[in-house]
PDB file of N, CA and C in Angstrom:
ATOM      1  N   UNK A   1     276.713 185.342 145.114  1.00  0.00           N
ATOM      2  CA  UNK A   1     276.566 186.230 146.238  1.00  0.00           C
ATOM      3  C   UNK A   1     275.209 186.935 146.146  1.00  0.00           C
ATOM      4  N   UNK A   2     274.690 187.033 147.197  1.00  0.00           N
ATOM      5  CA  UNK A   2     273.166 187.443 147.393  1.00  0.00           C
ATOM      6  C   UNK A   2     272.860 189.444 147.590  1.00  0.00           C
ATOM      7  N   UNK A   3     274.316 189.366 148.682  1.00  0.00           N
ATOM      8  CA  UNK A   3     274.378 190.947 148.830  1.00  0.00           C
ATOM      9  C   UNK A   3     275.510 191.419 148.721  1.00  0.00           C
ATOM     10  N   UNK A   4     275.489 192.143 148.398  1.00  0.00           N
ATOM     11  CA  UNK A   4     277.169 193.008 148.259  1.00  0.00           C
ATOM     12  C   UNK A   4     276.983 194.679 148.708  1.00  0.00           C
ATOM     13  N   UNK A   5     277.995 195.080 149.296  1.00  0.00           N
ATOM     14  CA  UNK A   5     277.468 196.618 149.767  1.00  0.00           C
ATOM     15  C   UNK A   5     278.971 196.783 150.944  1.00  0.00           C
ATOM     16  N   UNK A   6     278.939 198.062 151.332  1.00  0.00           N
ATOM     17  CA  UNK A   6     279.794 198.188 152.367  1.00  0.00           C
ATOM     18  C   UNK A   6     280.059 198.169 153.728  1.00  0.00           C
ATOM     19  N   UNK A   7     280.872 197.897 154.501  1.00  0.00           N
ATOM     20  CA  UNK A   7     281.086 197.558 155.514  1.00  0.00           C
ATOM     21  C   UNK A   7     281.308 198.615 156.333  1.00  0.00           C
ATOM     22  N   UNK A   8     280.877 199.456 157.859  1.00  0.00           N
ATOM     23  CA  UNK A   8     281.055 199.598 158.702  1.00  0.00           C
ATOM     24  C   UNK A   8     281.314 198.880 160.286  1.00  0.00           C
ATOM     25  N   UNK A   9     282.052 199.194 161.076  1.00  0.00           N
ATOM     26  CA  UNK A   9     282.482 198.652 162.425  1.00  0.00           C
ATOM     27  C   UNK A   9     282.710 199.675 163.312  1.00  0.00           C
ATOM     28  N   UNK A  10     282.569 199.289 164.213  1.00  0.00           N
ATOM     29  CA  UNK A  10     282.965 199.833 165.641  1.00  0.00           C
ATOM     30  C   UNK A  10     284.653 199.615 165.513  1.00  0.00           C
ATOM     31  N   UNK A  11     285.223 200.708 165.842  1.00  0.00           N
ATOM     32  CA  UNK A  11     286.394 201.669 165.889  1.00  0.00           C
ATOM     33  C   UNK A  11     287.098 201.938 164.904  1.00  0.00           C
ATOM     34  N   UNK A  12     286.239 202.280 163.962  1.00  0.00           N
ATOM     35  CA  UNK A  12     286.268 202.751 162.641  1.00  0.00           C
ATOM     36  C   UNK A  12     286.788 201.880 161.674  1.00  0.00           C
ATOM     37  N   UNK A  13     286.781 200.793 161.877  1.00  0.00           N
ATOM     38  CA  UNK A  13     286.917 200.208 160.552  1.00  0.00           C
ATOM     39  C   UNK A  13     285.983 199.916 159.156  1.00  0.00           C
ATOM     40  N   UNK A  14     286.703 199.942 158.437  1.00  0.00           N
ATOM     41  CA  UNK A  14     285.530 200.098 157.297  1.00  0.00           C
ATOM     42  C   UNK A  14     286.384 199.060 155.998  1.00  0.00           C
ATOM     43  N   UNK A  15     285.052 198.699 155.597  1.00  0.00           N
ATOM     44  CA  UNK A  15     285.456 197.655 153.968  1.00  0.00           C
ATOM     45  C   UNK A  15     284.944 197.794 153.111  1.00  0.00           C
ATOM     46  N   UNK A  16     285.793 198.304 152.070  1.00  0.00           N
ATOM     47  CA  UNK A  16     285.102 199.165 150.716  1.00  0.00           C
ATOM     48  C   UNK A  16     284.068 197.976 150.497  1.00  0.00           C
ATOM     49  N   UNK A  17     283.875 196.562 150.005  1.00  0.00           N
ATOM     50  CA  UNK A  17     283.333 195.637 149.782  1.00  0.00           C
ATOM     51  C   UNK A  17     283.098 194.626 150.638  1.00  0.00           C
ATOM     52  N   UNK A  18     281.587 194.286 150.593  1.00  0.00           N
ATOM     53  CA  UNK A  18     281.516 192.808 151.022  1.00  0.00           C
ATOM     54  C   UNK A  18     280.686 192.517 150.424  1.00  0.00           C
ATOM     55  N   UNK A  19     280.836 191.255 150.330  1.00  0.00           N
ATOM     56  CA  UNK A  19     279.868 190.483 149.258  1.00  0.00           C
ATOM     57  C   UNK A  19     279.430 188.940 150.180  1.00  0.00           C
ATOM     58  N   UNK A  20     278.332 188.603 150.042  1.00  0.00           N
ATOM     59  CA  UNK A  20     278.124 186.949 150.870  1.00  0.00           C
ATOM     60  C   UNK A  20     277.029 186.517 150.518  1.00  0.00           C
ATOM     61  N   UNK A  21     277.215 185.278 150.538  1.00  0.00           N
ATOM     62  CA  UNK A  21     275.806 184.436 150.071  1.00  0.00           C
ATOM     63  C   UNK A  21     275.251 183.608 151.257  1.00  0.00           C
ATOM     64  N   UNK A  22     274.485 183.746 151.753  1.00  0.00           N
ATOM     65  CA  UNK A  22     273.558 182.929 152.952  1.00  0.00           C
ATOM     66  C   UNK A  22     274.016 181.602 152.805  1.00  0.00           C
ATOM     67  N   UNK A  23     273.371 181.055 151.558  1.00  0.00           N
ATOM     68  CA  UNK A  23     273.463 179.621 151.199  1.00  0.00           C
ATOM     69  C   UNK A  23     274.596 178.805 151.081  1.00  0.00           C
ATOM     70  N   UNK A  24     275.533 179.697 150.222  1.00  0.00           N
ATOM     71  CA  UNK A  24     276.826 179.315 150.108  1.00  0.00           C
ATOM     72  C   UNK A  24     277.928 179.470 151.351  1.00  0.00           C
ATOM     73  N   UNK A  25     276.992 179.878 152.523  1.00  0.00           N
ATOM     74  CA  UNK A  25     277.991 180.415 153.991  1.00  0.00           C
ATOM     75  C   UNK A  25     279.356 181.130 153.209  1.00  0.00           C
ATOM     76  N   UNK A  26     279.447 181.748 151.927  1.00  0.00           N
ATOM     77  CA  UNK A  26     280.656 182.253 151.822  1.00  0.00           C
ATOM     78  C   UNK A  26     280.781 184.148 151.562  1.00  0.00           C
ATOM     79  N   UNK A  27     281.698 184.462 151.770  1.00  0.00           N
ATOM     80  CA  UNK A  27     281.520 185.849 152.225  1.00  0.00           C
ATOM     81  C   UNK A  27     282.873 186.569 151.809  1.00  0.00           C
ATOM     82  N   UNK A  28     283.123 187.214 150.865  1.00  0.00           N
ATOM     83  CA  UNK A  28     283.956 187.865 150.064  1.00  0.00           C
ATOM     84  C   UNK A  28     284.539 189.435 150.380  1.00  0.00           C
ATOM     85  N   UNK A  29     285.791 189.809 150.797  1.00  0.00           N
ATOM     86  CA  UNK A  29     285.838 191.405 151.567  1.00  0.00           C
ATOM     87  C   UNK A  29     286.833 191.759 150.432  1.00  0.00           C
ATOM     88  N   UNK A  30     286.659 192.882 149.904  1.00  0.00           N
ATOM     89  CA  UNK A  30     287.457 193.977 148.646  1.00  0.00           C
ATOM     90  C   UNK A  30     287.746 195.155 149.451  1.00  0.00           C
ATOM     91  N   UNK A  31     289.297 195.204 148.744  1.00  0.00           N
ATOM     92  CA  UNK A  31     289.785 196.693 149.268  1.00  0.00           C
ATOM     93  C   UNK A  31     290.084 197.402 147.652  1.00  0.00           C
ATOM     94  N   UNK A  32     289.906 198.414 147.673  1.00  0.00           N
ATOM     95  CA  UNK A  32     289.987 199.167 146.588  1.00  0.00           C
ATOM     96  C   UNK A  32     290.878 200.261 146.497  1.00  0.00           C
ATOM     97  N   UNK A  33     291.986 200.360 145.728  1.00  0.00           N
ATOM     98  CA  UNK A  33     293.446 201.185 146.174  1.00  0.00           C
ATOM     99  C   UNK A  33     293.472 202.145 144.713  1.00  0.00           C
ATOM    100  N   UNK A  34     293.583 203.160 144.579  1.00  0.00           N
ATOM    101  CA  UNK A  34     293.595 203.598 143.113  1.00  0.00           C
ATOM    102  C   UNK A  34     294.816 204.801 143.791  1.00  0.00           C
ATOM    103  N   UNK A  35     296.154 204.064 143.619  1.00  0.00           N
ATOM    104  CA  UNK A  35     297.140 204.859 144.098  1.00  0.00           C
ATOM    105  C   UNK A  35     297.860 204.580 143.122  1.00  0.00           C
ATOM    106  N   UNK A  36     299.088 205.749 142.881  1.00  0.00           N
ATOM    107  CA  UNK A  36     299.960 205.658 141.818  1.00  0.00           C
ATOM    108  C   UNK A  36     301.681 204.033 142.006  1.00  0.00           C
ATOM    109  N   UNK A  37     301.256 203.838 143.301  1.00  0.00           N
ATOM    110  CA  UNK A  37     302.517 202.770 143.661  1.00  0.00           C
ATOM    111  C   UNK A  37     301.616 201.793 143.645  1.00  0.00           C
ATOM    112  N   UNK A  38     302.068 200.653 143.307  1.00  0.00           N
ATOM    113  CA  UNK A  38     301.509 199.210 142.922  1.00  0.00           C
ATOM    114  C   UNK A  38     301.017 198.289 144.756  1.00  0.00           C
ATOM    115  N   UNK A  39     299.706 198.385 144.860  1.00  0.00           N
ATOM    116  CA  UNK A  39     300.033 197.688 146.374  1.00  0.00           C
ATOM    117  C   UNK A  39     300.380 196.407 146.614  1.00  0.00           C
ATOM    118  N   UNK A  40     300.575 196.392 147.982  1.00  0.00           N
ATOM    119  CA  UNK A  40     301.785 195.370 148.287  1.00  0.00           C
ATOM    120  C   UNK A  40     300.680 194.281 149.608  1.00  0.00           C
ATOM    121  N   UNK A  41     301.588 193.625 149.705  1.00  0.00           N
ATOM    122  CA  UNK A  41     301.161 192.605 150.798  1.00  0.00           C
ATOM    123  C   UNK A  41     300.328 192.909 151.890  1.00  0.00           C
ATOM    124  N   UNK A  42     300.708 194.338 152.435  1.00  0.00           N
ATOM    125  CA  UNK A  42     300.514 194.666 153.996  1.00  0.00           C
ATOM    126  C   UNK A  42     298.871 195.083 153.456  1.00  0.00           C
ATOM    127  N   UNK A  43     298.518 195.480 152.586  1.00  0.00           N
ATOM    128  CA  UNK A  43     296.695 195.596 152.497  1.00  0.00           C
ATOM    129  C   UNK A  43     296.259 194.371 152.568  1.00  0.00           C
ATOM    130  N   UNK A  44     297.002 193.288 151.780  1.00  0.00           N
ATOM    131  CA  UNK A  44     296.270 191.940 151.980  1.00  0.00           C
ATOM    132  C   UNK A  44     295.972 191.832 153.504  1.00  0.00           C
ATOM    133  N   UNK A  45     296.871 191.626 154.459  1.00  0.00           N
ATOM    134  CA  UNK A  45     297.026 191.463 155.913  1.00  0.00           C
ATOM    135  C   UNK A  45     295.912 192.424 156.598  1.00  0.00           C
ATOM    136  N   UNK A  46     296.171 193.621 156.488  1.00  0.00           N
ATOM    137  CA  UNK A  46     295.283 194.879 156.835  1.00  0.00           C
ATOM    138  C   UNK A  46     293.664 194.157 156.243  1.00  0.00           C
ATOM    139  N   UNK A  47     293.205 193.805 155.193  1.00  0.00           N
ATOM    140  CA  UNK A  47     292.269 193.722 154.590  1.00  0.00           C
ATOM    141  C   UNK A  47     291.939 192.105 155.757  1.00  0.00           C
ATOM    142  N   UNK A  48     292.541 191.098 155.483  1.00  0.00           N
ATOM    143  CA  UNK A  48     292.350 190.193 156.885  1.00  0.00           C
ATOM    144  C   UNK A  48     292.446 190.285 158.153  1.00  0.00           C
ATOM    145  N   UNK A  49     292.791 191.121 158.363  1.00  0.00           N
ATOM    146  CA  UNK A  49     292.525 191.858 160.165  1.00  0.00           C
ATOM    147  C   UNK A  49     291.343 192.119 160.301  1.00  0.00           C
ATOM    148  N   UNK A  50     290.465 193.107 159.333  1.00  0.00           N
ATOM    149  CA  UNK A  50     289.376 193.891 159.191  1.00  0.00           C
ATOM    150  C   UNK A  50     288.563 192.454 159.224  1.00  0.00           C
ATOM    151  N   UNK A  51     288.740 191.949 158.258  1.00  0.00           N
ATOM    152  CA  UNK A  51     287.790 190.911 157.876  1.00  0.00           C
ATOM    153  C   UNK A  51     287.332 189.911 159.518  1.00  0.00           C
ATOM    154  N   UNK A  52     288.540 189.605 159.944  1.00  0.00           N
ATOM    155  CA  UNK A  52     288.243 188.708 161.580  1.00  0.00           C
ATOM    156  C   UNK A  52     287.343 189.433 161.902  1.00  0.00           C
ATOM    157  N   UNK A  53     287.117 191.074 161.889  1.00  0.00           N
ATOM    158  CA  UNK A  53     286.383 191.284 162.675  1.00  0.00           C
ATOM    159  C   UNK A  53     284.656 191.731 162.476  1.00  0.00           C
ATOM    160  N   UNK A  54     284.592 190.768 161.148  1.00  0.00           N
ATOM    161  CA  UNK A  54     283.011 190.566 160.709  1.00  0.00           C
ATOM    162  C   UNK A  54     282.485 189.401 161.498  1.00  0.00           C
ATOM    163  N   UNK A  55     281.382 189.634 162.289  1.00  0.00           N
ATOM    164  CA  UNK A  55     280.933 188.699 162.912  1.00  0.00           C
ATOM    165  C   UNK A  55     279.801 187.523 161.991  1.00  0.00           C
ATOM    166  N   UNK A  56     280.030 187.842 161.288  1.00  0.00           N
ATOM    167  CA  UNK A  56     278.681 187.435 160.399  1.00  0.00           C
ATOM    168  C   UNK A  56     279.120 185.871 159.733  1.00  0.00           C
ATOM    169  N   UNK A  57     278.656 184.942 160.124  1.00  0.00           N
ATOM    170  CA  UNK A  57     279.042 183.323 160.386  1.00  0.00           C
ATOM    171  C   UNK A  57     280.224 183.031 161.034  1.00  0.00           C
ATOM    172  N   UNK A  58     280.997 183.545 161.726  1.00  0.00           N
ATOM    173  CA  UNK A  58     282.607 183.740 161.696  1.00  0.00           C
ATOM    174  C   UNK A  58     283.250 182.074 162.047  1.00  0.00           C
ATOM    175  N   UNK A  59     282.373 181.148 162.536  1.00  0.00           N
ATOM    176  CA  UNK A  59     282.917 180.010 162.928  1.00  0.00           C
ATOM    177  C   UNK A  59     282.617 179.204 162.093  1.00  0.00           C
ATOM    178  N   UNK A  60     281.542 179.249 160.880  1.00  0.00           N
ATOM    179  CA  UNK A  60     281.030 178.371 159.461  1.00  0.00           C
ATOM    180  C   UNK A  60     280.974 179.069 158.286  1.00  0.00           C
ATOM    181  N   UNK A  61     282.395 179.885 157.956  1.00  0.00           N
ATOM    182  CA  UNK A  61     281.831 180.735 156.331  1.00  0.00           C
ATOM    183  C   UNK A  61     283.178 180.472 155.735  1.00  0.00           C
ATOM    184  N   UNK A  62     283.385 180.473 154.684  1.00  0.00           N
ATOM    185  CA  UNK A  62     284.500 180.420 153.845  1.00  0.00           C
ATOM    186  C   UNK A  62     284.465 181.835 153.561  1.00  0.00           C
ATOM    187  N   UNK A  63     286.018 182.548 153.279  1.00  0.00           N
ATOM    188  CA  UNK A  63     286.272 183.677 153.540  1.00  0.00           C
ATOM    189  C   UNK A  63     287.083 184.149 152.190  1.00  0.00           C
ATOM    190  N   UNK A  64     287.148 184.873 151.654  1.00  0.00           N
ATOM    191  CA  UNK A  64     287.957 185.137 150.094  1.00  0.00           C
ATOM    192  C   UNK A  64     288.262 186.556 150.178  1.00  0.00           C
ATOM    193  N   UNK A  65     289.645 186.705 149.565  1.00  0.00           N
ATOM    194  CA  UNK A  65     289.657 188.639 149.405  1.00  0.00           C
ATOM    195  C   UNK A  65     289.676 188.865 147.873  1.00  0.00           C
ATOM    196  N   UNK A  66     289.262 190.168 147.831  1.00  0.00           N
ATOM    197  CA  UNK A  66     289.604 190.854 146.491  1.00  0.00           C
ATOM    198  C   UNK A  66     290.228 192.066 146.215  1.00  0.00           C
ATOM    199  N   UNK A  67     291.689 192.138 145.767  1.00  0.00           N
ATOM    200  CA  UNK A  67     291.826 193.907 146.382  1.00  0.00           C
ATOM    201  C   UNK A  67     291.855 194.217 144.622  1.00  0.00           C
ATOM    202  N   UNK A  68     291.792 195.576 144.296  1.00  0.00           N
ATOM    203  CA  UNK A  68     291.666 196.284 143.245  1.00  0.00           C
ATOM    204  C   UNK A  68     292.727 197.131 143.353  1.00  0.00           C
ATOM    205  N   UNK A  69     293.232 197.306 142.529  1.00  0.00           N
ATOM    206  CA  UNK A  69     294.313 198.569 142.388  1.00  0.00           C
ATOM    207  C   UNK A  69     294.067 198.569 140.670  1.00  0.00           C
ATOM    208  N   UNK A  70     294.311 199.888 140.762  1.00  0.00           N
ATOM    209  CA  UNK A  70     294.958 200.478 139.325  1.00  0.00           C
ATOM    210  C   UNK A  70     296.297 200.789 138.611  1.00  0.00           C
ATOM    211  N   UNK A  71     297.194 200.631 140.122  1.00  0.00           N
ATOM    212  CA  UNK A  71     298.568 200.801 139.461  1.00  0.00           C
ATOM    213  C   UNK A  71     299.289 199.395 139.669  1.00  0.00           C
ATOM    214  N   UNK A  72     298.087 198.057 140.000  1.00  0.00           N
ATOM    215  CA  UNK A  72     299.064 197.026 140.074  1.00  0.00           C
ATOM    216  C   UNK A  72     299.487 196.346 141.312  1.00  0.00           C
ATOM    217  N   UNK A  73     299.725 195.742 140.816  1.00  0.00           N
ATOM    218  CA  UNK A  73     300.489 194.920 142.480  1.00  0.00           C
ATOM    219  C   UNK A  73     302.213 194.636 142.620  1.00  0.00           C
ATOM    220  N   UNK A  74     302.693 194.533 143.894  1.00  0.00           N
ATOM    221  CA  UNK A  74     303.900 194.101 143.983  1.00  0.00           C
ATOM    222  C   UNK A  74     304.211 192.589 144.105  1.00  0.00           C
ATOM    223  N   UNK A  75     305.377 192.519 143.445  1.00  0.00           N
ATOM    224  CA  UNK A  75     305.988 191.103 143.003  1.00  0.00           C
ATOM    225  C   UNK A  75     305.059 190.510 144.484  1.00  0.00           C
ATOM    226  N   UNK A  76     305.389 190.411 145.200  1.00  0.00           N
ATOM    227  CA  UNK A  76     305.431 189.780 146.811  1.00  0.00           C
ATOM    228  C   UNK A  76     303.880 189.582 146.816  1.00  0.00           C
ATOM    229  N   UNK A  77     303.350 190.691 146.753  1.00  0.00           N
ATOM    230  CA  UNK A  77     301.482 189.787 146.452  1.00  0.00           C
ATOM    231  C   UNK A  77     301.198 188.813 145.745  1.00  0.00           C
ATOM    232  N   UNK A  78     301.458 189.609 144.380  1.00  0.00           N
ATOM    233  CA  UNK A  78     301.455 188.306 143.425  1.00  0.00           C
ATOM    234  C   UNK A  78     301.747 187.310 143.450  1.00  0.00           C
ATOM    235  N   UNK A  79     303.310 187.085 143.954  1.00  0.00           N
ATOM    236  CA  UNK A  79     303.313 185.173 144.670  1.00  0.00           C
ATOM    237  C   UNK A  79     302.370 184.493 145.851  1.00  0.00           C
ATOM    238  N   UNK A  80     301.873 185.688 146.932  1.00  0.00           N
ATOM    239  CA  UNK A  80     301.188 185.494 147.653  1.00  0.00           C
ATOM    240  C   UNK A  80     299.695 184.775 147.287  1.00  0.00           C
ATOM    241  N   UNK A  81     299.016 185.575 145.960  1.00  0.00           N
ATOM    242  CA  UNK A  81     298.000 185.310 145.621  1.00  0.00           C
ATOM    243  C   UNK A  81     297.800 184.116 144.382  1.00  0.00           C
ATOM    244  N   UNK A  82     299.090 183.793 143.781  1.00  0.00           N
ATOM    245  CA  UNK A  82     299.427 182.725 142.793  1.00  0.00           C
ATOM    246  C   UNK A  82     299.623 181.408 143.625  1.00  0.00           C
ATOM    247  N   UNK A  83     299.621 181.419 145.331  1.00  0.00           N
ATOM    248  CA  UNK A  83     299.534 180.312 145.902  1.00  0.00           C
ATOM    249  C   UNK A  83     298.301 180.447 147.019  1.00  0.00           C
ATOM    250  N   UNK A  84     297.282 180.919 146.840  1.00  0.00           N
ATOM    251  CA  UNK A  84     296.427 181.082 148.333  1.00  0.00           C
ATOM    252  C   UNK A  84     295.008 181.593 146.868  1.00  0.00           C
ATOM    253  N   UNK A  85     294.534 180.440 146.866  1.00  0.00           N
ATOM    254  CA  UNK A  85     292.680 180.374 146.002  1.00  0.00           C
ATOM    255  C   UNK A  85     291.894 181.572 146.388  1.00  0.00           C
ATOM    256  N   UNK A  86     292.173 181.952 147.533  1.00  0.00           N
ATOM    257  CA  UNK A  86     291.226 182.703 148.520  1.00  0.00           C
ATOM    258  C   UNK A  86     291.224 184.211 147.690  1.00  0.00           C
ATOM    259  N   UNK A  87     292.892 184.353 146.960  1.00  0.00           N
ATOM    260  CA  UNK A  87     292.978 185.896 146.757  1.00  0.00           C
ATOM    261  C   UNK A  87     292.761 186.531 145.902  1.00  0.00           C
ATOM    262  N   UNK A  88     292.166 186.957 145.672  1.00  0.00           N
ATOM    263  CA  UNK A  88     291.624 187.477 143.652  1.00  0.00           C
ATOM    264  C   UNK A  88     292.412 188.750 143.988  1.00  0.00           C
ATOM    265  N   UNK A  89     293.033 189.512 142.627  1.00  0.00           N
ATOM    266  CA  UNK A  89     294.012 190.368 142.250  1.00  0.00           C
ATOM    267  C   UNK A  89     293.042 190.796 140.911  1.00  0.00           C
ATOM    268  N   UNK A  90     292.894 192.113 141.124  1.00  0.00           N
ATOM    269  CA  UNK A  90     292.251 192.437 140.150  1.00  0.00           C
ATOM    270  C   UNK A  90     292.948 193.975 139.354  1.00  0.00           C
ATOM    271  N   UNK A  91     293.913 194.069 138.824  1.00  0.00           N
ATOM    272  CA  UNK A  91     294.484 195.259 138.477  1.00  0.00           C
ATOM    273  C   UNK A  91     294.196 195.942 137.163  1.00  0.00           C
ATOM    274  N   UNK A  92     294.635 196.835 136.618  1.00  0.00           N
ATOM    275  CA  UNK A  92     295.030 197.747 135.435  1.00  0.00           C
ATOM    276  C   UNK A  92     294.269 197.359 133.872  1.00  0.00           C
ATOM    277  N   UNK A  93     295.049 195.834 133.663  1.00  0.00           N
ATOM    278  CA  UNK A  93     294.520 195.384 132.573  1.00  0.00           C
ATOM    279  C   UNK A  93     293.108 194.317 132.974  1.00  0.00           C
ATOM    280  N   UNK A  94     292.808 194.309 133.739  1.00  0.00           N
ATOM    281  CA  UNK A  94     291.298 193.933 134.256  1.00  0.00           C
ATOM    282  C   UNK A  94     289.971 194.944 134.206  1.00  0.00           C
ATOM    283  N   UNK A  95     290.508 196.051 134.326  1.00  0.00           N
ATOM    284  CA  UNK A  95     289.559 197.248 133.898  1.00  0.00           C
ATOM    285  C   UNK A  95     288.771 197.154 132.682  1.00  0.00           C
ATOM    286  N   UNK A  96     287.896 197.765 132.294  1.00  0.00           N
ATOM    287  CA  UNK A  96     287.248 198.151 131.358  1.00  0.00           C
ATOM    288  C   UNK A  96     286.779 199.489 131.223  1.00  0.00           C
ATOM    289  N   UNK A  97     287.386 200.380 130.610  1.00  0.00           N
ATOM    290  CA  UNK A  97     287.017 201.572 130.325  1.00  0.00           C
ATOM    291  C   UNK A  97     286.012 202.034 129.269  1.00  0.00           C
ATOM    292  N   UNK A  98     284.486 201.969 129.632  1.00  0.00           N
ATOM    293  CA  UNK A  98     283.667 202.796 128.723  1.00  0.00           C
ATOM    294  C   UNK A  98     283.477 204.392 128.768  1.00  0.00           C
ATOM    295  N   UNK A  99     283.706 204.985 127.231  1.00  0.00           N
ATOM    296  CA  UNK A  99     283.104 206.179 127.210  1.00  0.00           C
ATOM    297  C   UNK A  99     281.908 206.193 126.645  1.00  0.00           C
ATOM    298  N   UNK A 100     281.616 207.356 126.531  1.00  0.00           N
ATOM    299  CA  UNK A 100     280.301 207.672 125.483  1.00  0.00           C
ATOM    300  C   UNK A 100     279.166 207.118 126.074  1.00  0.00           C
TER     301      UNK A 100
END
């Protein structure tokens, strides 16, 4: 990926992440959840709604999500994303915590 940075839209939608590579026509959207309940499916969906409405190659780009949480995901994502390449799951024990 060439750029990565955040997303604004017209009627307020917004995407913590996007990431895309010119060359690779592919284009990557992250939602980022740092809530104490594990998220669930309906951000995936929510996070692909938002995404249709990036105009940026929309008829030649390969499209991928990434959501982040800290408290985890629900069973129902996780099967979601254990069958669909597109979905990276990035939770809790994926972190890396530096101090000092």
């Amino acid at each position: 990926m060439e750029r990565v940075g955040r997303w604004w839209g017209a009627g307020g939608v917004e995407l913590d992440i996007v990431a895309l590579s010119e060359r690779g026509k592919a284009i990557t959207f992250g939602e980022c959840k740092f809530w104490k309940a594990p998220v669930g499916a309906i951000i995936l969906h929510d996070l692909e709604k938002k995404a249709a409405k990036v105009s940026w190659r929309s008829q030649d780009r390969s499209a991928s999500f990434a959501l982040f949480s800290i408290s985890g995901f629900t069973e129902e994502l996780v099967k979601i994303a254990s069958v669909r390449p597109d979905v990276l799951l990035v939770g809790p024990d994926d972190f890396v915590l530096r101090t000092g």
